[in-house]
N, C-alpha and C. Protein backbone atom coordinates (compact mmCIF):
# COMPACT_ATOMS: atom_id res chain seq x y z
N UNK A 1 99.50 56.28 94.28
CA UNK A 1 100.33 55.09 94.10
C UNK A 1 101.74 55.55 93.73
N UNK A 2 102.80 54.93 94.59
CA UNK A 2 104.06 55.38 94.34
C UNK A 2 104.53 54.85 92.55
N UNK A 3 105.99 55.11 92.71
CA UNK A 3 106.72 54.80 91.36
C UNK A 3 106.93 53.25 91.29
N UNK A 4 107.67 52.71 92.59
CA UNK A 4 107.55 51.24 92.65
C UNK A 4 106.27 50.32 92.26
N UNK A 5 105.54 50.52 92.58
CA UNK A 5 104.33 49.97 92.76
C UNK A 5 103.60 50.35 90.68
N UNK A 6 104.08 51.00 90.52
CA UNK A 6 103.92 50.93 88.87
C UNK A 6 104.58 50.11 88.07
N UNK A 7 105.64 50.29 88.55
CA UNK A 7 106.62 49.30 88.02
C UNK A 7 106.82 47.63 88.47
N UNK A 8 106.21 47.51 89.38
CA UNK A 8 105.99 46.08 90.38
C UNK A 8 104.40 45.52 89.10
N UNK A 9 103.58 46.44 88.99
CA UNK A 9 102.33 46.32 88.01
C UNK A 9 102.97 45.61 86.70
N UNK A 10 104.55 46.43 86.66
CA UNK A 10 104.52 46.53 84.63
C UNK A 10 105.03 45.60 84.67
N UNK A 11 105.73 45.00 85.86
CA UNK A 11 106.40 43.48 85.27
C UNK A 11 105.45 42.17 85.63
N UNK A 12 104.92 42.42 86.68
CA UNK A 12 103.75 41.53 86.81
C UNK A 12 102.88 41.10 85.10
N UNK A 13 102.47 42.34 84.61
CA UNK A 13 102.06 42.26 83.34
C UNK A 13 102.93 41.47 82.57
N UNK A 14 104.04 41.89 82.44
CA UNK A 14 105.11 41.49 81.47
C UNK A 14 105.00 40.07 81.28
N UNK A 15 105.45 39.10 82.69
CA UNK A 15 105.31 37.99 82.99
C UNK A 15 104.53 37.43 82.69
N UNK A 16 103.03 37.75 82.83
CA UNK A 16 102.23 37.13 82.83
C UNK A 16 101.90 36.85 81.07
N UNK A 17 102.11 38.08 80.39
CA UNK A 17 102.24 38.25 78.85
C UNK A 17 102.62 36.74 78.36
N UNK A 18 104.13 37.51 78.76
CA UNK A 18 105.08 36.13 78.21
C UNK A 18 104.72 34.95 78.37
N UNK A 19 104.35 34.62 79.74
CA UNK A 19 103.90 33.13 80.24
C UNK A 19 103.21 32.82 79.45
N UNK A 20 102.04 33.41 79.07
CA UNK A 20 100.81 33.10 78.22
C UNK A 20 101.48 33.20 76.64
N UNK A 21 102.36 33.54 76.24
CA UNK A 21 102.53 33.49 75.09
C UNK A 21 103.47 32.17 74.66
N UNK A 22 104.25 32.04 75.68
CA UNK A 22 104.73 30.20 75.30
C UNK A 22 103.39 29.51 75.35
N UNK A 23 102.62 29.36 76.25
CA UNK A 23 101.60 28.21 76.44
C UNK A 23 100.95 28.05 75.00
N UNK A 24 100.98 29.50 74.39
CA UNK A 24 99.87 29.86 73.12
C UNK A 24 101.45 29.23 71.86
N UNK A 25 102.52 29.68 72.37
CA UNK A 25 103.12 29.58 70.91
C UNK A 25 103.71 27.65 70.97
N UNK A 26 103.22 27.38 72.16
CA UNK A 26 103.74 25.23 72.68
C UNK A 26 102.35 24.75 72.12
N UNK A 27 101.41 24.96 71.66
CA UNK A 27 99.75 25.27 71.51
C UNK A 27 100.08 25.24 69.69
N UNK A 28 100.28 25.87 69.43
CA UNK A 28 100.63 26.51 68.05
C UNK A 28 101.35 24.96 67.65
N UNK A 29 102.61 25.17 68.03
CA UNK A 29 103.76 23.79 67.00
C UNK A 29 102.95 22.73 67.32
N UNK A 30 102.41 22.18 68.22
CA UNK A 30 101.75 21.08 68.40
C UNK A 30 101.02 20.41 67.20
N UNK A 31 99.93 22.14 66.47
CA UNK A 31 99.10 22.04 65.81
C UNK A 31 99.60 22.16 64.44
N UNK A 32 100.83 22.58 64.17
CA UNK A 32 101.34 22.76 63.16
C UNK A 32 100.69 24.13 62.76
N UNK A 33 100.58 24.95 63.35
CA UNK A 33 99.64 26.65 63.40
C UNK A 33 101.06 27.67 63.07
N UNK A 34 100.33 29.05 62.54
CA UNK A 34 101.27 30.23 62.93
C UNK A 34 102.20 30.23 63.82
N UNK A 35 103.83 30.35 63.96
CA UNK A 35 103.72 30.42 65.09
C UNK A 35 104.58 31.73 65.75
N UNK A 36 104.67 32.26 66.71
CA UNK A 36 105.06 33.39 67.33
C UNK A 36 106.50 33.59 66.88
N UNK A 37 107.16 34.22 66.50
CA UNK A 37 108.43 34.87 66.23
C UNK A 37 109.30 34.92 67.63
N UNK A 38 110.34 34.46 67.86
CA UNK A 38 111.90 33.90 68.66
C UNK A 38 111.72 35.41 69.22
N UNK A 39 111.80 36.50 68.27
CA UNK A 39 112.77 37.71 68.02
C UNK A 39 111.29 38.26 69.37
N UNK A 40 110.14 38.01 68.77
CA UNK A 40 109.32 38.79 69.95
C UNK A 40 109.19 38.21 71.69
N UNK A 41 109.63 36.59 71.32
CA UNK A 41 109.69 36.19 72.61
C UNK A 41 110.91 36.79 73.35
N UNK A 42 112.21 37.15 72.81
CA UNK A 42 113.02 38.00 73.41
C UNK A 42 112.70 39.39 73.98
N UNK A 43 112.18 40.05 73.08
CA UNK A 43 111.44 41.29 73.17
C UNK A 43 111.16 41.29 74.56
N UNK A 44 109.84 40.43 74.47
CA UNK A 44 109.09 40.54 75.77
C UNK A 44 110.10 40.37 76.90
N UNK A 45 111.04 39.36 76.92
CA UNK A 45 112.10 39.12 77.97
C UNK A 45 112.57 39.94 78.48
N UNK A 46 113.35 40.92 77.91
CA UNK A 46 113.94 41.49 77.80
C UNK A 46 113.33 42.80 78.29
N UNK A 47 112.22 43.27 78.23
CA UNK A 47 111.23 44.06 78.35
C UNK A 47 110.82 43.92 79.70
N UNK A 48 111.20 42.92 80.34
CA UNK A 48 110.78 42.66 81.80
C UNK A 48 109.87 41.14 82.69
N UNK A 49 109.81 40.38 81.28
CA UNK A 49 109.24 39.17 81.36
C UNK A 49 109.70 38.19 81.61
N UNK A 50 110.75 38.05 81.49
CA UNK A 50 111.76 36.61 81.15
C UNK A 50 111.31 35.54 82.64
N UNK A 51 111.24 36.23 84.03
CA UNK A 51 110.52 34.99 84.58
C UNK A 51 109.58 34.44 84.23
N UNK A 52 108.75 35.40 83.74
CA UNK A 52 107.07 34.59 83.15
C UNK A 52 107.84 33.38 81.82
N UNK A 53 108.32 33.76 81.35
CA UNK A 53 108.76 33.41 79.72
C UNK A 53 109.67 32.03 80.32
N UNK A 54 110.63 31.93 81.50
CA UNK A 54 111.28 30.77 81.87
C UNK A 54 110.13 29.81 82.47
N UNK A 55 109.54 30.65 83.72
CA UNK A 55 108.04 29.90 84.20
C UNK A 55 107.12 28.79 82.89
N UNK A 56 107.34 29.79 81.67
CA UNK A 56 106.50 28.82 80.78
C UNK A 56 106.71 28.37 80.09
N UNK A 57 108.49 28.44 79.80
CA UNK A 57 109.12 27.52 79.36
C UNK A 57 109.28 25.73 79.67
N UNK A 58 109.10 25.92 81.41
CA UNK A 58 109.43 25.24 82.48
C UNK A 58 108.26 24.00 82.15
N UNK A 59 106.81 25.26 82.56
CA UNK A 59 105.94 24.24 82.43
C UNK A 59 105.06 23.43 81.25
N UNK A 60 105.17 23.79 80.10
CA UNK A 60 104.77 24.05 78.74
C UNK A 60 106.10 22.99 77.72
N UNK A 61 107.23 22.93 78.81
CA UNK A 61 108.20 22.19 77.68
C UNK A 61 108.53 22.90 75.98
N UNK A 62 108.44 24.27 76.97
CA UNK A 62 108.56 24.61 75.38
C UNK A 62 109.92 25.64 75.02
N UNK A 63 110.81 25.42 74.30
CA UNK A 63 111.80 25.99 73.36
C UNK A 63 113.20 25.42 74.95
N UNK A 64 112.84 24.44 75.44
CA UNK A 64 113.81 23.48 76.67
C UNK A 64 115.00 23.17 75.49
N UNK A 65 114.86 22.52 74.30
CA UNK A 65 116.17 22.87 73.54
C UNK A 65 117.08 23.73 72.86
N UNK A 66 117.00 24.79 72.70
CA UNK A 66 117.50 26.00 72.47
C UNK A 66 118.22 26.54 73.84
N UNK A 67 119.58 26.26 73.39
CA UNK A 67 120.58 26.93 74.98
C UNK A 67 120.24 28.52 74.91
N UNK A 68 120.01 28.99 74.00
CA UNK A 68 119.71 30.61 74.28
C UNK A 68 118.73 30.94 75.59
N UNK A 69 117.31 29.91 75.01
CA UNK A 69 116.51 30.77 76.25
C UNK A 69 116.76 29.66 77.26
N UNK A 70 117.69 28.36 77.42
CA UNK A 70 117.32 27.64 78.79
C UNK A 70 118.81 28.78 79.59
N UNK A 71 119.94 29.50 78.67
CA UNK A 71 120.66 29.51 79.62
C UNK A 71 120.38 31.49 79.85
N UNK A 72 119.68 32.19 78.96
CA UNK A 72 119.51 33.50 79.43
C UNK A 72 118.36 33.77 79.79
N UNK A 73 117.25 33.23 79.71
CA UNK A 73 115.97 33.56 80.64
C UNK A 73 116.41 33.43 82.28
N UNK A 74 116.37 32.20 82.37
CA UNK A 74 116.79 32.18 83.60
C UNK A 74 117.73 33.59 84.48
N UNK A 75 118.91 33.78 83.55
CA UNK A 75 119.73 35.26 84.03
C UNK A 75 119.38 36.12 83.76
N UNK A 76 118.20 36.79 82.63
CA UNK A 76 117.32 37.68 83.05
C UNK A 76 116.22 37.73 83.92
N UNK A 77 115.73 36.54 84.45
CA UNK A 77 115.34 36.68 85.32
C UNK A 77 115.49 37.28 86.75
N UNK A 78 116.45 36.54 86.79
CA UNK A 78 117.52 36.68 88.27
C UNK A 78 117.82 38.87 88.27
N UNK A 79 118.01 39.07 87.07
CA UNK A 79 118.96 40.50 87.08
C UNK A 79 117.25 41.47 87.23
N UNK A 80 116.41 40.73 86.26
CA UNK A 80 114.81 42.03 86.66
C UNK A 80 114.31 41.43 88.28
N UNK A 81 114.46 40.18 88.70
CA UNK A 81 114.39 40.15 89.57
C UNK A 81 115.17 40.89 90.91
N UNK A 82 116.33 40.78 90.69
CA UNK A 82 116.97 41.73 91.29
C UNK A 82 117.05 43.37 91.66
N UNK A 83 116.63 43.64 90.42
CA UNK A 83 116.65 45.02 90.29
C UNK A 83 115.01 45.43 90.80
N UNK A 84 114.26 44.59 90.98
CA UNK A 84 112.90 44.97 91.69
C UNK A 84 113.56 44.90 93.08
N UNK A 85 114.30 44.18 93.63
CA UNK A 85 114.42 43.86 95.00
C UNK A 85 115.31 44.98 95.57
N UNK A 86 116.23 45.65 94.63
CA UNK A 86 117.12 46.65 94.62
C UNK A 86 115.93 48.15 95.03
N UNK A 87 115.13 48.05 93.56
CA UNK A 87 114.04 49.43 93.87
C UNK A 87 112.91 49.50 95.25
N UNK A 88 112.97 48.01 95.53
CA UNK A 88 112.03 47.87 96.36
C UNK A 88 112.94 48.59 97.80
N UNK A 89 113.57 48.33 97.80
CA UNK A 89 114.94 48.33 99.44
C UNK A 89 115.31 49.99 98.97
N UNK A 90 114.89 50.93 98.09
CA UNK A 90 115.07 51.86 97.89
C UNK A 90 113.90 53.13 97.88
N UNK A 91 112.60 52.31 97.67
CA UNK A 91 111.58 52.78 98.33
C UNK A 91 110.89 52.53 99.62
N UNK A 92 111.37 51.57 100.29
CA UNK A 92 110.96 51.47 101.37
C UNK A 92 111.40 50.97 102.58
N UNK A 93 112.91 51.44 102.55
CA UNK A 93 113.66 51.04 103.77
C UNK A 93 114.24 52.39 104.00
């Protein structure tokens, strides 16, 4: 298995992390529960997640008031998205 294809894995993961961790931390305030720390939902973003993390922002209605993550998830998205599309056109064109 090439280098791309590891890295196509780690963000797949990433995403999917994150996604699942709004649903769990929109789950949480509902209940008035524990709830997940801002600072780690960046983390993960930042780390390679932020589509999963906008994805479940999107569908989950969750942290939609806070301009931080409605206006930089989205542009980290776009930039790890990019930069897969960049590595991808670099391994295999």
């Amino acid at each position: 298995m090439d280098v791309f294809m590891y890295l196509l894995m780690y963000a797949v993961v990433m995403n999917i992390w994150l996604f699942s961790l709004m649903g769990l931390d929109k789950r949480r305030s509902k209940r008035k529960s524990w709830r997940i720390k801002e600072r780690n939902l960046w983390i993960l973003a930042l780390a390679g997640g932020a589509a999963g993390g906008w994805s479940g922002m999107k569908l989950y209605r969750h942290k939609t008031k806070h301009k931080t993550f409605k206006l930089l998830f989205p542009i980290l998205a776009i930039i790890h998205l990019a930069t897969l599309a960049y590595m991808a056109s670099k391994f295999y064109l």
